[in-house]
C-alpha atoms as a PDB file:
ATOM      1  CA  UNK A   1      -9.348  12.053  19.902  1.00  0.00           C
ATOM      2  CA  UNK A   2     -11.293  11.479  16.856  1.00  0.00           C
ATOM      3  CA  UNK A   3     -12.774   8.533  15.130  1.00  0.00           C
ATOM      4  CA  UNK A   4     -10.505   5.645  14.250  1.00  0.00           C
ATOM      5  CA  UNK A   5      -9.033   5.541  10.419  1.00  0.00           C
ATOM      6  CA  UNK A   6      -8.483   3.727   7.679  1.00  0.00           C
ATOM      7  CA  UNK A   7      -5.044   4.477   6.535  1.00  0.00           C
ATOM      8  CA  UNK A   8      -3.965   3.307   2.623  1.00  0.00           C
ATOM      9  CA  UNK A   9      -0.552   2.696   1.836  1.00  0.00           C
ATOM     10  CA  UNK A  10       0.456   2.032  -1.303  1.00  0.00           C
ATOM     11  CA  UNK A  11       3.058  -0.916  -1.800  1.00  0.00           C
ATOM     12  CA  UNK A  12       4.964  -2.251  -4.438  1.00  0.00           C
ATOM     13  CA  UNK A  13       8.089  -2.964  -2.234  1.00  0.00           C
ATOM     14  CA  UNK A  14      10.055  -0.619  -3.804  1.00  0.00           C
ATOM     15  CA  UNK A  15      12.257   1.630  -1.645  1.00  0.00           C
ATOM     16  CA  UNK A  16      10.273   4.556  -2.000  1.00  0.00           C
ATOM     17  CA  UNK A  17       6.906   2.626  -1.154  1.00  0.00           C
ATOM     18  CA  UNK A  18       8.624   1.017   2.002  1.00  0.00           C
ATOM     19  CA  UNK A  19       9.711   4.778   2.973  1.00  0.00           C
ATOM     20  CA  UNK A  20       5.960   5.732   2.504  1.00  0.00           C
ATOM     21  CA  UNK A  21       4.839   2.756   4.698  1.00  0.00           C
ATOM     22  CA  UNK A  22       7.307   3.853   7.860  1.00  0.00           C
ATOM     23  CA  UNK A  23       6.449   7.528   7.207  1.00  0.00           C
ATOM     24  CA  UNK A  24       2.684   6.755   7.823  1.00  0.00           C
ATOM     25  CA  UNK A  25       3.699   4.097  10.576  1.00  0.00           C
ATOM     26  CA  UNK A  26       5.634   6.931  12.573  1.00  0.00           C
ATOM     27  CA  UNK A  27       4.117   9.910  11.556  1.00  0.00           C
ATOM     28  CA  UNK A  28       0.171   9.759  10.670  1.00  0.00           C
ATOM     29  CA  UNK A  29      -1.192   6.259  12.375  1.00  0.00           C
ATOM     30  CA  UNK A  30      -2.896   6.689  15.711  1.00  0.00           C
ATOM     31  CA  UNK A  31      -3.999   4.324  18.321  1.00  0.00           C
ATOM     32  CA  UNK A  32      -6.661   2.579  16.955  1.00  0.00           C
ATOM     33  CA  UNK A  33      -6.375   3.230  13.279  1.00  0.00           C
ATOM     34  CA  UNK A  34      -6.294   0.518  10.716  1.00  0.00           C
ATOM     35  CA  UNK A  35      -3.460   0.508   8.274  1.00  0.00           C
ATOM     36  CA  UNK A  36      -4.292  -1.332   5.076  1.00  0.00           C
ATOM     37  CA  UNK A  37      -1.243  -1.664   2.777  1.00  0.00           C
ATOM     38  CA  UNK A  38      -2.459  -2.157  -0.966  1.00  0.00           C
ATOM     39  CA  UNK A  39      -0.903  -3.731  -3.493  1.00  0.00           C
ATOM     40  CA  UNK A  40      -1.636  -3.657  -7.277  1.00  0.00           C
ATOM     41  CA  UNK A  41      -0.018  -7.029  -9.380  1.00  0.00           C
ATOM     42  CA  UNK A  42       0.025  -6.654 -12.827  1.00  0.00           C
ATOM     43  CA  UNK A  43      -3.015  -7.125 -14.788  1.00  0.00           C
ATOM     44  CA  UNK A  44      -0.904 -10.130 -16.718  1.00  0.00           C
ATOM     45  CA  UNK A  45       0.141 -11.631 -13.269  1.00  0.00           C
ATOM     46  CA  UNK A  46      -0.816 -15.245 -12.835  1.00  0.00           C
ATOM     47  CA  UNK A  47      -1.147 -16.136  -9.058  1.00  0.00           C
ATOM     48  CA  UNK A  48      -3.145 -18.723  -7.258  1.00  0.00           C
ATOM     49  CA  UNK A  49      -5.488 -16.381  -5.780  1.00  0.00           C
ATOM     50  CA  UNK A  50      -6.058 -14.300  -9.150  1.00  0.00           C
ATOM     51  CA  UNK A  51      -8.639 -16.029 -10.129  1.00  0.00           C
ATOM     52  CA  UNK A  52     -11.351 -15.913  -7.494  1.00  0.00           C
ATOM     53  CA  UNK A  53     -10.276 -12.092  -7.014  1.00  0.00           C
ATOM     54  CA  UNK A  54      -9.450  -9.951  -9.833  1.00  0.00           C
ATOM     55  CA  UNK A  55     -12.663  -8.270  -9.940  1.00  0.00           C
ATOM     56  CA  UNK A  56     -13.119  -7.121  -6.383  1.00  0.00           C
ATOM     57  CA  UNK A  57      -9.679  -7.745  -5.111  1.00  0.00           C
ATOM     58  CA  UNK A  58      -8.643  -9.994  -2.406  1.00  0.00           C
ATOM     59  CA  UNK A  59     -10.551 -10.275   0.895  1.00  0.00           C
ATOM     60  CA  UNK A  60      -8.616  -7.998   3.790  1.00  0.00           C
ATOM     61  CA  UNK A  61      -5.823 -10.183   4.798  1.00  0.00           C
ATOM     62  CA  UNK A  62      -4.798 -10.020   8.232  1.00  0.00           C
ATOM     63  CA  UNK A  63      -1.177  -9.264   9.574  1.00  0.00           C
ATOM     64  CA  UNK A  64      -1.248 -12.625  11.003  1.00  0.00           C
ATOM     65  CA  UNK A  65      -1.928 -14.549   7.991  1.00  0.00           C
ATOM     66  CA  UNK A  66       0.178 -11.722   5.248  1.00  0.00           C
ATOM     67  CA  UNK A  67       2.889 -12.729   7.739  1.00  0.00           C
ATOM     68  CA  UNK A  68       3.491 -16.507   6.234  1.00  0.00           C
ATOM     69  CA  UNK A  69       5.257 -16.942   3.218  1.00  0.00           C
ATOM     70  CA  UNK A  70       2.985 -19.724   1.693  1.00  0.00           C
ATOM     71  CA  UNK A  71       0.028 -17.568   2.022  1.00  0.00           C
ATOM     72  CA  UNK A  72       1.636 -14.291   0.341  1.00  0.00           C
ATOM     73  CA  UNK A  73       2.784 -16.396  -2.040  1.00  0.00           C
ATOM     74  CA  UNK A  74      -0.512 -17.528  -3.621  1.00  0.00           C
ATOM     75  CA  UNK A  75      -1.188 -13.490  -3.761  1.00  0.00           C
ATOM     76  CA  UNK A  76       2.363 -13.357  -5.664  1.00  0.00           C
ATOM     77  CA  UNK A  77       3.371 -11.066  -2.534  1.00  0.00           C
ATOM     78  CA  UNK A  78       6.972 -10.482  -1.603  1.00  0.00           C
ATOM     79  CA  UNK A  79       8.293 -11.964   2.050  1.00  0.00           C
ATOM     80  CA  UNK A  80      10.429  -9.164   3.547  1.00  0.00           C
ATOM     81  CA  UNK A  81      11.333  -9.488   7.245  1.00  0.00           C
ATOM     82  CA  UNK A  82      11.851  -5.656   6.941  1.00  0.00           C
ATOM     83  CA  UNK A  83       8.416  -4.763   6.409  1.00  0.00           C
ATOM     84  CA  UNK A  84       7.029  -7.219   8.747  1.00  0.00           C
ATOM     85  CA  UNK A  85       8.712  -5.080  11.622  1.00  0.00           C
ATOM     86  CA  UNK A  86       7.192  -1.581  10.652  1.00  0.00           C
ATOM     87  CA  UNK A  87       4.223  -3.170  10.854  1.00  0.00           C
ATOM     88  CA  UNK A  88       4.446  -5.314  13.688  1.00  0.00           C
ATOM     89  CA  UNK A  89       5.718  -2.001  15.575  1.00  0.00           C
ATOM     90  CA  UNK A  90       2.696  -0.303  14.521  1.00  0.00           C
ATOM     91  CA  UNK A  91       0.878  -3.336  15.651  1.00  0.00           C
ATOM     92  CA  UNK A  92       2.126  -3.147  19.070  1.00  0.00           C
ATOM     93  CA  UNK A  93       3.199   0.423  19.751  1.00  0.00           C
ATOM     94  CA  UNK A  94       0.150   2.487  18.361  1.00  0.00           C
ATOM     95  CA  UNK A  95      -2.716   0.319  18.425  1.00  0.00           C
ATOM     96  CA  UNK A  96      -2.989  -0.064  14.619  1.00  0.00           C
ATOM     97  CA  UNK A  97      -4.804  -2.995  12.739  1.00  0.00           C
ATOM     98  CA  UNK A  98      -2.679  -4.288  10.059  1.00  0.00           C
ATOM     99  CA  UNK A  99      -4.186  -5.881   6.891  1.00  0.00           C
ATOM    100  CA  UNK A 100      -3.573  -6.012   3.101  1.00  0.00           C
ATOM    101  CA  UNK A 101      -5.359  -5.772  -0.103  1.00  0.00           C
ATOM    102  CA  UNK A 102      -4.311  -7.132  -3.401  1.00  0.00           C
ATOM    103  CA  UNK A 103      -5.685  -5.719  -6.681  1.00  0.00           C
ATOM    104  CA  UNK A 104      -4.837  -6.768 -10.042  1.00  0.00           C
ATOM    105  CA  UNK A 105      -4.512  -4.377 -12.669  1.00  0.00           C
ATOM    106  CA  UNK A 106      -3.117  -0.762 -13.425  1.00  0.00           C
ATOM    107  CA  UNK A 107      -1.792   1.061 -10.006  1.00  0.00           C
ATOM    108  CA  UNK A 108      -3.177   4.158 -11.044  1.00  0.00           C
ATOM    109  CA  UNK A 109      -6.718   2.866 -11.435  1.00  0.00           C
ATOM    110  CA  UNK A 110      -6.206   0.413  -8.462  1.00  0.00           C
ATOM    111  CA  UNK A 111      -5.324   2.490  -5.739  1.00  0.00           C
ATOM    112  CA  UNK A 112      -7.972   5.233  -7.028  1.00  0.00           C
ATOM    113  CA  UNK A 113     -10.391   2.151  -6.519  1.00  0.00           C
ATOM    114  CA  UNK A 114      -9.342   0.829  -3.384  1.00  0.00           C
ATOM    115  CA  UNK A 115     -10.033   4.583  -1.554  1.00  0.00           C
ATOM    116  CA  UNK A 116     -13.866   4.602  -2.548  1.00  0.00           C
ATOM    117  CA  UNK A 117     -13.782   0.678  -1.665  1.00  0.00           C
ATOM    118  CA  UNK A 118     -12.427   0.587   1.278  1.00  0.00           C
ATOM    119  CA  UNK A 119     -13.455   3.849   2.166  1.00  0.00           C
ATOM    120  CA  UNK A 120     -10.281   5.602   3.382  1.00  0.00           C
ATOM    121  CA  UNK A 121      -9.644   8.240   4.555  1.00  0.00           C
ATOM    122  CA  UNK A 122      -6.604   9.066   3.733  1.00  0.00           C
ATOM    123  CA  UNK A 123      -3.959   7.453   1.181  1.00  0.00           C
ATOM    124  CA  UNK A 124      -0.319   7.414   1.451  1.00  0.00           C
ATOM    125  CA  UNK A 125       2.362   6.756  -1.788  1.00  0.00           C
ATOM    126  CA  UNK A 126       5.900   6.691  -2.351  1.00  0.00           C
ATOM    127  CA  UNK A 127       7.021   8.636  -5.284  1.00  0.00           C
ATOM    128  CA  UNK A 128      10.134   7.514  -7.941  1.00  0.00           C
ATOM    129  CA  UNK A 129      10.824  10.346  -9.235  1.00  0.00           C
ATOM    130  CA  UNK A 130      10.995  10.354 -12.711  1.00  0.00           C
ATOM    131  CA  UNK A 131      12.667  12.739 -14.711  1.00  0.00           C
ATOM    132  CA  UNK A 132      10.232  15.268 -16.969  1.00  0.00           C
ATOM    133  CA  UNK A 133      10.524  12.861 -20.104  1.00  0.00           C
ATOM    134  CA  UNK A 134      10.054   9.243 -18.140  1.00  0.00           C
ATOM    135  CA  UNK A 135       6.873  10.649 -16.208  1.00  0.00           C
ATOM    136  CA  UNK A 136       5.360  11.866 -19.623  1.00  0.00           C
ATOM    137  CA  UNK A 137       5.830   8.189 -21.558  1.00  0.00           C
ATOM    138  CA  UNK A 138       5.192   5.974 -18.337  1.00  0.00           C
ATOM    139  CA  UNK A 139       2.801   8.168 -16.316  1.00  0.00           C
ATOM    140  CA  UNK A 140       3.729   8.840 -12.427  1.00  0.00           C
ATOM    141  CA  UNK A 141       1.297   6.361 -10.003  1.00  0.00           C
ATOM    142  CA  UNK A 142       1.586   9.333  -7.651  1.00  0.00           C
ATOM    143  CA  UNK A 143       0.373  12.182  -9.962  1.00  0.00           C
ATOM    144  CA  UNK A 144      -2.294  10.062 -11.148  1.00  0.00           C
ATOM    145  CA  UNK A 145      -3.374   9.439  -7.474  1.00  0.00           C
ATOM    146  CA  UNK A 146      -3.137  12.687  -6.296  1.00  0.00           C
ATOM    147  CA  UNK A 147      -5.018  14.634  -9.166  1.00  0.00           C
ATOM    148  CA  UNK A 148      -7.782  11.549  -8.998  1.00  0.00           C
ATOM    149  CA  UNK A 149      -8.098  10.206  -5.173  1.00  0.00           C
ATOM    150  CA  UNK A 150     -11.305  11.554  -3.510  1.00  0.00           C
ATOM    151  CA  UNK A 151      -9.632  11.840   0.065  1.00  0.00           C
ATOM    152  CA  UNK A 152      -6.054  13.309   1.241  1.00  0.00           C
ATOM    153  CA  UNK A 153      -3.363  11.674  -0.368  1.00  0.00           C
ATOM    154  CA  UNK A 154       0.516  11.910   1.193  1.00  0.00           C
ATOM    155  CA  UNK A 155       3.217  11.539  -1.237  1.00  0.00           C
ATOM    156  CA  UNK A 156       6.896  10.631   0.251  1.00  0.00           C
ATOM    157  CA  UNK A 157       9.838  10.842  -1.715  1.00  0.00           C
ATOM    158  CA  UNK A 158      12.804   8.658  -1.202  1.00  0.00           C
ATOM    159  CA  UNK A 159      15.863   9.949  -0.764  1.00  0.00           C
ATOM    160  CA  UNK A 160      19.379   8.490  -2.462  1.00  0.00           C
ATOM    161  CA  UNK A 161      20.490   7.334   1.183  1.00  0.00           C
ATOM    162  CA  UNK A 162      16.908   5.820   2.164  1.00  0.00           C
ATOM    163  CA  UNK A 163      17.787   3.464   4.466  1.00  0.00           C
ATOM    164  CA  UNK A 164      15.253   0.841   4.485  1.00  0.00           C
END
């Protein structure tokens, strides 16, 4: 087996981003990897945390401690029970360290950002998919990240019965 990696997965809780987290849970992490699951607030976002971090992003925040609501609150994270078994699965079953990033600012940029910084080796994104005319006036996260990342980047698409 190879060197141990450093997994990104993109997460905005959306249903396509939570597909993109178990994807890379059962599909691409290996014993030993670290998953790091970024997320990008908006650059308007006023959190707790914000302030000491918007320039380099938060420290890596451990499963343990992204696990308690009070803490992912001061990050202006989202407490979903959900999530917190893929990853505690991954935890346990393959060996994976679990920690988060928060950015602030725009996703596109952000995630581009957090490969170099954290030095991943691969990325992994759920995609909305927008229609032709949505994707030209709002921009797709994924085709941004995919023409720009410098490592492999995985795009998942959610499906209308994505159970999740």
């Amino acid at each position: 087996m190879g060197k141990n990696r450093a997994v990104g997965i993109g997460l905005d809780y959306s249903p396509t981003s939570k597909a993109a987290l178990r994807w890379a849970a059962e599909n691409l992490v290996d014993n030993g990897d670290q998953m790091i699951l970024i997320h990008v607030q908006p650059p308007k976002s006023d959190h707790t945390r914000k302030q000491l971090f918007e320039d380099t992003g938060s420290p890596l925040i451990p499963l343990e401690e992204f696990r308690e609501t009070n803490f992912s609150k001061q990050y202006g994270l989202t407490y979903d029970p959900e999530l917190l078994d893929v990853l505690d699965s991954a935890s346990r079953t393959k060996g994976a360290k679990v920690v988060a990033k928060v950015y602030w600012g725009d996703p596109r940029e952000k995630l581009c950002d957090a490969v170099e910084d954290l030095k991943l080796d691969s990325i992994v994104v759920g995609s909305r998919g927008l229609g032709t005319i949505k994707r030209v006036l709002l921009g797709s996260v994924s085709n941004y990240v995919v023409t720009s990342a410098p490592c492999p980047v995985t795009v998942v698409k959610g499906a209308s019965s994505s159970k999740f």
